[in-house]
N, C-alpha and C. Protein backbone atom coordinates (compact mmCIF):
# COMPACT_ATOMS: atom_id res chain seq x y z
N UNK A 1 -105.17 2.91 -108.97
CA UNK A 1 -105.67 4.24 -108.62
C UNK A 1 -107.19 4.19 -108.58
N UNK A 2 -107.45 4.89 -107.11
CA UNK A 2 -109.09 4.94 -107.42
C UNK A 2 -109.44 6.27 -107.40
N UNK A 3 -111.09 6.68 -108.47
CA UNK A 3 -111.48 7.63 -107.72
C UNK A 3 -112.13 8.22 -107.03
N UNK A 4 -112.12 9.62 -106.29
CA UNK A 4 -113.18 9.47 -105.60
C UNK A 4 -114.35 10.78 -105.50
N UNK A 5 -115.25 10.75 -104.95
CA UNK A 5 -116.73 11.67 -105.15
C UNK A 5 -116.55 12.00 -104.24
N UNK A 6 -117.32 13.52 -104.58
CA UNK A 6 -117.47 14.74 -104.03
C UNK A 6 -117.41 14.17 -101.92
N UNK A 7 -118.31 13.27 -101.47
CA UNK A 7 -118.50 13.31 -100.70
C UNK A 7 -117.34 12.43 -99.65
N UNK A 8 -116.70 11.55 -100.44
CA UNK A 8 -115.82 11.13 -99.95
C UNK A 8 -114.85 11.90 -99.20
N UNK A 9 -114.14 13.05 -100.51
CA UNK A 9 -113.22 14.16 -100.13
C UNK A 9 -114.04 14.63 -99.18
N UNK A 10 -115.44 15.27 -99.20
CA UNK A 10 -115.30 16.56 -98.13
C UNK A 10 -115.22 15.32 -96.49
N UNK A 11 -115.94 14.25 -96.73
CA UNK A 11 -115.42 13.36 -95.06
C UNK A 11 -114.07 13.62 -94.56
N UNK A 12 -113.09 13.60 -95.90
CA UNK A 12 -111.89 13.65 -95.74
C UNK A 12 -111.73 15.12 -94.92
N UNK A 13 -112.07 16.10 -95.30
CA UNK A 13 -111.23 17.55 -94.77
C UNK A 13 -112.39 18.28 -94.20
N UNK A 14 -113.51 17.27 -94.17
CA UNK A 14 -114.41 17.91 -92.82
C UNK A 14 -114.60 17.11 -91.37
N UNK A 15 -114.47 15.89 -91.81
CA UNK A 15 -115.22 15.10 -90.78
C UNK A 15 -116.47 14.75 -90.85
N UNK A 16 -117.46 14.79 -90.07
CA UNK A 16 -118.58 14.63 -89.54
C UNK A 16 -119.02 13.28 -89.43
N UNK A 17 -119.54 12.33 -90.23
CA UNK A 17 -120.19 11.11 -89.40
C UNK A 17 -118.95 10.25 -89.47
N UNK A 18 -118.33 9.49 -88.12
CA UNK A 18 -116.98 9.05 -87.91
C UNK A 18 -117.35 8.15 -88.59
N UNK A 19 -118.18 6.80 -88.96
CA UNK A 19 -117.42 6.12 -89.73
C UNK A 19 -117.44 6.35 -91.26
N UNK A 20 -117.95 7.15 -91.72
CA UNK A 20 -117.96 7.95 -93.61
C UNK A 20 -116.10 7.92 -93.38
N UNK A 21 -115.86 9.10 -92.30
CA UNK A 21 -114.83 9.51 -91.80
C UNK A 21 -113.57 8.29 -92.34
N UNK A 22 -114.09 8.09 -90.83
CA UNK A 22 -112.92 6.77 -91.12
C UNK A 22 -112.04 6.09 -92.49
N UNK A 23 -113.08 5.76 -93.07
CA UNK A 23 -113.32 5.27 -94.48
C UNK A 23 -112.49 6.05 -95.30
N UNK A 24 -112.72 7.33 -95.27
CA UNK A 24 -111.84 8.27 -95.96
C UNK A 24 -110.85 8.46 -95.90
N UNK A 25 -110.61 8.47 -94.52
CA UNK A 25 -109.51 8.32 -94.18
C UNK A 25 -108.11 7.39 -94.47
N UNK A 26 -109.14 5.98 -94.06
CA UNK A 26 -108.26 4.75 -94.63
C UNK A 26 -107.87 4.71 -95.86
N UNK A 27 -109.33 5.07 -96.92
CA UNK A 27 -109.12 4.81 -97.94
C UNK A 27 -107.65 6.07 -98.75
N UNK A 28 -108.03 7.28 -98.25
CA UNK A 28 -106.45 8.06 -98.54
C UNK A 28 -105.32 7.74 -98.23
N UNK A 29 -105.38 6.77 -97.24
CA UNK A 29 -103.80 6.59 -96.54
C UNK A 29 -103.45 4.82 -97.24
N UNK A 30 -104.40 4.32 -98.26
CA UNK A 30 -103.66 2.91 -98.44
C UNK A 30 -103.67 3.10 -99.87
N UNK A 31 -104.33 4.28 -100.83
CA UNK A 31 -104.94 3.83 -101.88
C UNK A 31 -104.43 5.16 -102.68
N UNK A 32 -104.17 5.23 -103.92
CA UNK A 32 -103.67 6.47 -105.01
C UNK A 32 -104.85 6.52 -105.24
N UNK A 33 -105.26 8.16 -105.23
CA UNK A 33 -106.47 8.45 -105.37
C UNK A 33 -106.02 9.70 -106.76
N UNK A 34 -107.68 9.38 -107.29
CA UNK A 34 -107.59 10.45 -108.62
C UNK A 34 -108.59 11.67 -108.37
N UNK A 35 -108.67 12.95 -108.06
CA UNK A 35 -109.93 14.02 -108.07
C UNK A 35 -110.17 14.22 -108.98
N UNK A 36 -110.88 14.22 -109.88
CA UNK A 36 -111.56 14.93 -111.30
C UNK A 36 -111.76 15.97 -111.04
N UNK A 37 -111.54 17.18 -111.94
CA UNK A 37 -112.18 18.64 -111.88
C UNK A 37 -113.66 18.79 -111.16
N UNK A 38 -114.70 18.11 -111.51
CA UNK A 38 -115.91 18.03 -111.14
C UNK A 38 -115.87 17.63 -109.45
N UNK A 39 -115.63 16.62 -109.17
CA UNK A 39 -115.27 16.69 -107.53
C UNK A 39 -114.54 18.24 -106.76
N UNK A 40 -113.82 18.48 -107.61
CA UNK A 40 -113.28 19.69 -106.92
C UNK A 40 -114.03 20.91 -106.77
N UNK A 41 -115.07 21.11 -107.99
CA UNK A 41 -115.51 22.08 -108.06
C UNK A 41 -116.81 21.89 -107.33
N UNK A 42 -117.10 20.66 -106.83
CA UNK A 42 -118.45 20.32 -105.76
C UNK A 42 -118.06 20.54 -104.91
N UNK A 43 -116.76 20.17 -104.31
CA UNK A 43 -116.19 19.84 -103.08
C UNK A 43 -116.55 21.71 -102.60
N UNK A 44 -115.77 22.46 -103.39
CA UNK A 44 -115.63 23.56 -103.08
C UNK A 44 -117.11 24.03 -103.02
N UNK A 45 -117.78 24.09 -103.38
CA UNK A 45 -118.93 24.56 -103.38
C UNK A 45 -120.15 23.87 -102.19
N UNK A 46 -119.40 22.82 -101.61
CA UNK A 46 -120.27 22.12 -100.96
C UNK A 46 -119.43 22.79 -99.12
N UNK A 47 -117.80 22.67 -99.44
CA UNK A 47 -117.24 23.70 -97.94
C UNK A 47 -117.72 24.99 -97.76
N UNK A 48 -118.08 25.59 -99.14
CA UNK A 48 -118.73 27.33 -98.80
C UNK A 48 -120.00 26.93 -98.60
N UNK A 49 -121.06 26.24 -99.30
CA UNK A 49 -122.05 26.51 -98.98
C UNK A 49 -122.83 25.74 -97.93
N UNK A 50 -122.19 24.57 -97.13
CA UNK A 50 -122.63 23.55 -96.65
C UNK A 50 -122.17 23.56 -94.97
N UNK A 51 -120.75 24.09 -95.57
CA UNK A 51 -120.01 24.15 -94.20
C UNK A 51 -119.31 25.73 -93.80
N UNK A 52 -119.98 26.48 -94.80
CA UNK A 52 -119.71 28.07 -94.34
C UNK A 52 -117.93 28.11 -94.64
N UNK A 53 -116.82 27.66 -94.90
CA UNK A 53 -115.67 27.66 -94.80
C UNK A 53 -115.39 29.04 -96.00
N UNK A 54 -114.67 30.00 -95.31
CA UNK A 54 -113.92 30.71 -96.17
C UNK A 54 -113.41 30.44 -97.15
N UNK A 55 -113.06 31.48 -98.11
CA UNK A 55 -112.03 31.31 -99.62
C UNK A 55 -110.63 30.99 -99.15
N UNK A 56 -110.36 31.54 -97.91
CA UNK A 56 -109.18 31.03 -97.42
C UNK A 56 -108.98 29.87 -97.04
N UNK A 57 -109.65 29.34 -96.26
CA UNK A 57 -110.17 28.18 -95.81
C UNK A 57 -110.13 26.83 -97.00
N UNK A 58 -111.04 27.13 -97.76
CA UNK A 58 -111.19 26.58 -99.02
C UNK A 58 -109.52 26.35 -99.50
N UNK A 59 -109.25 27.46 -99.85
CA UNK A 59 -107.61 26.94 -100.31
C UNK A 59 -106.96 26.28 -99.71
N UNK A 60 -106.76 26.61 -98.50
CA UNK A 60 -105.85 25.58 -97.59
C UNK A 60 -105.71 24.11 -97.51
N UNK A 61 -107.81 24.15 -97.65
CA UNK A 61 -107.89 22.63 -97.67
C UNK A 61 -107.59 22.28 -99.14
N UNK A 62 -108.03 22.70 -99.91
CA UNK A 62 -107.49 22.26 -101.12
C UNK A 62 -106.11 22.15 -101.44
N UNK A 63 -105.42 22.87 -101.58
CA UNK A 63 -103.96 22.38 -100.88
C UNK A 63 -103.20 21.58 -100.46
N UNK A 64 -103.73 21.12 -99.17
CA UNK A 64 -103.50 20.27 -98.40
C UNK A 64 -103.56 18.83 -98.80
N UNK A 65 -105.38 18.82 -99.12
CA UNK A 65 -105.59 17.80 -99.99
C UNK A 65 -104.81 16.64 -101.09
N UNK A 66 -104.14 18.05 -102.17
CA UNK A 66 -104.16 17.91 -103.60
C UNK A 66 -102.52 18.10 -103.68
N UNK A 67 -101.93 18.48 -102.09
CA UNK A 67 -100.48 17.96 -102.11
C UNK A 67 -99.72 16.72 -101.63
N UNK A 68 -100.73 15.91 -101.16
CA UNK A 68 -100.85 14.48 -100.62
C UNK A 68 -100.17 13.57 -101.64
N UNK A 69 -98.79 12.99 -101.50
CA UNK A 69 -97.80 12.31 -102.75
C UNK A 69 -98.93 11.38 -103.38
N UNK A 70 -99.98 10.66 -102.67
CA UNK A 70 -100.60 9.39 -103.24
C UNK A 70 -101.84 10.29 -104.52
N UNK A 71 -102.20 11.73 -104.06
CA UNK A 71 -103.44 12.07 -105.05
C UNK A 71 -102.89 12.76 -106.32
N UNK A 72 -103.88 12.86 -107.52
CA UNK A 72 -103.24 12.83 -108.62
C UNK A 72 -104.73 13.68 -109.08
N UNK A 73 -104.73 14.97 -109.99
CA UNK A 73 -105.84 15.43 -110.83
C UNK A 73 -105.72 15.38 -112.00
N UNK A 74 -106.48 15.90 -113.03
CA UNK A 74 -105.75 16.40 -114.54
C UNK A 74 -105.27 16.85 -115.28
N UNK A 75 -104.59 17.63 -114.05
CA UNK A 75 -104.07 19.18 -114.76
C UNK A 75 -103.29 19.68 -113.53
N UNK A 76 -102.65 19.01 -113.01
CA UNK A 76 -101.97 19.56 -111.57
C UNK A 76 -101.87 21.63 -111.81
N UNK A 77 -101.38 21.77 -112.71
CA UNK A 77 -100.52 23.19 -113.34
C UNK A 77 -101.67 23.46 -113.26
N UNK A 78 -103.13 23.49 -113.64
CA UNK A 78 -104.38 24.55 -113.92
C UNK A 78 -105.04 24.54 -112.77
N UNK A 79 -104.96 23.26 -111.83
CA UNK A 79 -105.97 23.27 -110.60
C UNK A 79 -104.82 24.00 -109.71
N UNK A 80 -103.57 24.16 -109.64
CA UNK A 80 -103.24 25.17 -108.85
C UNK A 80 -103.27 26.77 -109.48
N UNK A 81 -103.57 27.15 -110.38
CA UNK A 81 -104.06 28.28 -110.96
C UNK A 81 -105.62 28.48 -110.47
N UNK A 82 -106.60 27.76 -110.68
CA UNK A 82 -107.46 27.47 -110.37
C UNK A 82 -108.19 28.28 -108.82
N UNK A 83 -106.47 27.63 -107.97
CA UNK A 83 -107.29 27.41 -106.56
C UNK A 83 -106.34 29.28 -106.47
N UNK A 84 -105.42 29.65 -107.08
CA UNK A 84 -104.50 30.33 -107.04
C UNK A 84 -105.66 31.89 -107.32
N UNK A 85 -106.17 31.51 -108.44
CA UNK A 85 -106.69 32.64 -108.70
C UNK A 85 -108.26 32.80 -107.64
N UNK A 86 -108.82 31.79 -107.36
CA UNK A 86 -109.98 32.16 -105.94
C UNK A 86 -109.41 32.29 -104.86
N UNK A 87 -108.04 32.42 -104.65
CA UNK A 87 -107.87 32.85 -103.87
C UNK A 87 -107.62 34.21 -103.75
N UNK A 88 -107.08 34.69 -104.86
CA UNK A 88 -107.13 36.01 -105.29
C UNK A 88 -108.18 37.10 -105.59
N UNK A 89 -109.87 36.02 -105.54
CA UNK A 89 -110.74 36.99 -105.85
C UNK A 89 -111.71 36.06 -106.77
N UNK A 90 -111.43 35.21 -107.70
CA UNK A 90 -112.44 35.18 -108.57
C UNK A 90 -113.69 34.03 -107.87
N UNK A 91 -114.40 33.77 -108.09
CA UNK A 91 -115.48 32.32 -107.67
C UNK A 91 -114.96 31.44 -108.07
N UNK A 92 -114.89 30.35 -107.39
CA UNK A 92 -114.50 28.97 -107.57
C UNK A 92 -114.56 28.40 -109.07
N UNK A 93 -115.96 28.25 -109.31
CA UNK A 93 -116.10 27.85 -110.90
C UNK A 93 -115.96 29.08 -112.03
N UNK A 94 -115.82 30.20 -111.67
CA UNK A 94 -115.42 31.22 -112.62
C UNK A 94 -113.72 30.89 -112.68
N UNK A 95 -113.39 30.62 -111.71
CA UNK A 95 -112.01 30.41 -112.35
C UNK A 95 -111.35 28.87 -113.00
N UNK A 96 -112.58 28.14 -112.58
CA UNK A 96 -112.02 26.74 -113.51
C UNK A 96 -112.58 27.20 -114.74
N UNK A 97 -113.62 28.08 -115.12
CA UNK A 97 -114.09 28.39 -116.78
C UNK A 97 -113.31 28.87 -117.18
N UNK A 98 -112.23 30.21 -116.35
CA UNK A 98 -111.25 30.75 -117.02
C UNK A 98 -110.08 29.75 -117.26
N UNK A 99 -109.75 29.29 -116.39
CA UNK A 99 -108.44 28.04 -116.31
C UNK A 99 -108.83 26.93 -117.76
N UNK A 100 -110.23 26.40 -117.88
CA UNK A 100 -110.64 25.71 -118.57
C UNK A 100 -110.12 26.28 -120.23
N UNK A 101 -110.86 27.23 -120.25
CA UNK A 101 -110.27 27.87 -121.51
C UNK A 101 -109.29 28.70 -121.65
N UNK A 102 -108.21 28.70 -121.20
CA UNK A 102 -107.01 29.39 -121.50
C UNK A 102 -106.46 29.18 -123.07
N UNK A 103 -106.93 28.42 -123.68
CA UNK A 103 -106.60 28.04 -125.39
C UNK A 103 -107.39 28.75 -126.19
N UNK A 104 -108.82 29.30 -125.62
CA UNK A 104 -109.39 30.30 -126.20
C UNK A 104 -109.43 31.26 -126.94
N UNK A 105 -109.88 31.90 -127.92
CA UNK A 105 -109.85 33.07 -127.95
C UNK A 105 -110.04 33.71 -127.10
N UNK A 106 -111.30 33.69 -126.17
CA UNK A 106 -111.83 34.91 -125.26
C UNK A 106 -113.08 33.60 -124.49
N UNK A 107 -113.44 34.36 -123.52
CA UNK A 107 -114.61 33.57 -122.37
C UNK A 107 -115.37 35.11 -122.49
N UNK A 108 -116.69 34.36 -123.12
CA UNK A 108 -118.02 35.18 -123.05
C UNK A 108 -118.63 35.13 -121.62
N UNK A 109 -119.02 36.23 -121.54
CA UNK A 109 -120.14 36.31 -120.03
C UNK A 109 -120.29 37.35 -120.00
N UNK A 110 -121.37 37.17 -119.51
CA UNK A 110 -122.66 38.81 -119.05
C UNK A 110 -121.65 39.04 -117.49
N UNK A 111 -121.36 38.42 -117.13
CA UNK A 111 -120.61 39.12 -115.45
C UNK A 111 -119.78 39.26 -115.39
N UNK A 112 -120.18 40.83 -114.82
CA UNK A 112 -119.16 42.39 -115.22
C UNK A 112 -118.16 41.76 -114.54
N UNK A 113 -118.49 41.68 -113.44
CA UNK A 113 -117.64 41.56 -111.68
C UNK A 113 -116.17 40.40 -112.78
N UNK A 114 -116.42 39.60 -113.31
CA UNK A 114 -116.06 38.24 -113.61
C UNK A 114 -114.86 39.10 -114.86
N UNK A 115 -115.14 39.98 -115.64
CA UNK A 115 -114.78 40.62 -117.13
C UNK A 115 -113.45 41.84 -116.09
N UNK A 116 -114.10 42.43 -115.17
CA UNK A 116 -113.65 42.93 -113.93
C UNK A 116 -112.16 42.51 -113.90
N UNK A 117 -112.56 41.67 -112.94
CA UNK A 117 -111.36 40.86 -112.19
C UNK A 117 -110.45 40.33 -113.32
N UNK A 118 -111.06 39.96 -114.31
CA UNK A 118 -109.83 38.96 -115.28
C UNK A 118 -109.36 40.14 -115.83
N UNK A 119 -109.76 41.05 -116.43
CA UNK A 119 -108.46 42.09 -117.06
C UNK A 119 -107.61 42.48 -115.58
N UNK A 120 -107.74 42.77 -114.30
CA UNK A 120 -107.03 43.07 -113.14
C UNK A 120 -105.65 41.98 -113.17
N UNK A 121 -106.40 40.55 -113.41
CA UNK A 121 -105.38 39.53 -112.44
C UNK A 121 -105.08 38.54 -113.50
N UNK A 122 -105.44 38.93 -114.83
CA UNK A 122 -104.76 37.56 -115.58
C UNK A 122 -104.67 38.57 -117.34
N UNK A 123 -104.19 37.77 -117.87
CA UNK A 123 -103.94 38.34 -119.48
C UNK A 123 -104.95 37.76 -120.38
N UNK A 124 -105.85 36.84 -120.10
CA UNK A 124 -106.79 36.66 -120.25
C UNK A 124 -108.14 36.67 -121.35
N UNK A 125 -108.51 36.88 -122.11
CA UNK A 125 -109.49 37.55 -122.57
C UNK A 125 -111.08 37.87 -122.50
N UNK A 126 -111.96 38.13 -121.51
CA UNK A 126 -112.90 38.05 -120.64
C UNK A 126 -113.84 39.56 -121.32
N UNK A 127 -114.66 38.45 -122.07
CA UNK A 127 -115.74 39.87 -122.60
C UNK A 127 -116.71 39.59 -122.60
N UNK A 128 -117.85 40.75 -122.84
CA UNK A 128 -119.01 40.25 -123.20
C UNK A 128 -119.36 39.75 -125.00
N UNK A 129 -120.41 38.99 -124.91
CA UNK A 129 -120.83 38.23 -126.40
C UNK A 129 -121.44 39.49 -127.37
C-alpha cells in the first residue's frame, strides 16, 4: 500500500498537467492506495479554493475517489460522516473537528454559524468556551 499527497489526488479528479495526470492515474489503477485525513482535508480545500468546485462537486469527487475497491482511509465510517455532513452544510474542516471529536465531551468554538448548524444536524455537543 502506498500513500499519497494532496497533489497527487487532486491530478487524479482534476486533471491538468497530462503527465502529473497520467501518473495518477497509473499509479491508482496498479497500486492500493492509503488517503490520510490531512490529504483529504487539503484536497478539499485546494478543489474549492483552487479550482472553484462546489460542496456538491466536492462530494461527488470525494466519493468517487474514496469508493475505489484499491483506496483505503482511517476511518472509512467518519470520513463518510465527514463528507456526509459538508454536504449538508457544515465546512469541510469544521466537520472533520466535529467527526474528529465525537468521544468528546463538547467542541469549543467562538463560531456561532458552526454551534448553529451542529445542534440542527447532529447530537453533538458544540459550544462556546
Amino acid at each position: 500500500m502506498v500513500a499519497v499527497d494532496t497533489n497527487v489526488l487532486v491530478r487524479l479528479l482534476i486533471g491538468g498537467d497530462a503527465a502529473q495526470c497520467k501518473a495518477s492515474e497509473a499509479l491508482f489503477q496498479s497500486s492500493d492506495i492509503y488517503i490520510s485525513n490531512t490529504v483529504l482535508l487539503e484536497t478539499e480545500w485546494v478543489l474549492r479554493g483552487a479550482f472553484d468546485l462546489s460542496r456538491a462537486e466536492v462530494c461527488v469527487a470525494m466519493r468517487g475517489v474514496l469508493g475505489l475497491p484499491n483506496v483505503s482511509v482511517a476511518d472509512g465510517l467518519l470520513v463518510a460522516q465527514v463528507i456526509d455532513w459538508h454536504e449538508a452544510g457544515f465546512d469541510f474542516a469544521d466537520a472533520f473537528h466535529l467527526a474528529l471529536g465525537r468521544d468528546q465531551e463538547a467542541l469549543k468554538t467562538f463560531d456561532t454559524d458552526l454551534i448553529k448548524l451542529a445542534k440542527k444536524l447532529t447530537d453533538h455537543r458544540v459550544e462556546r468556551p
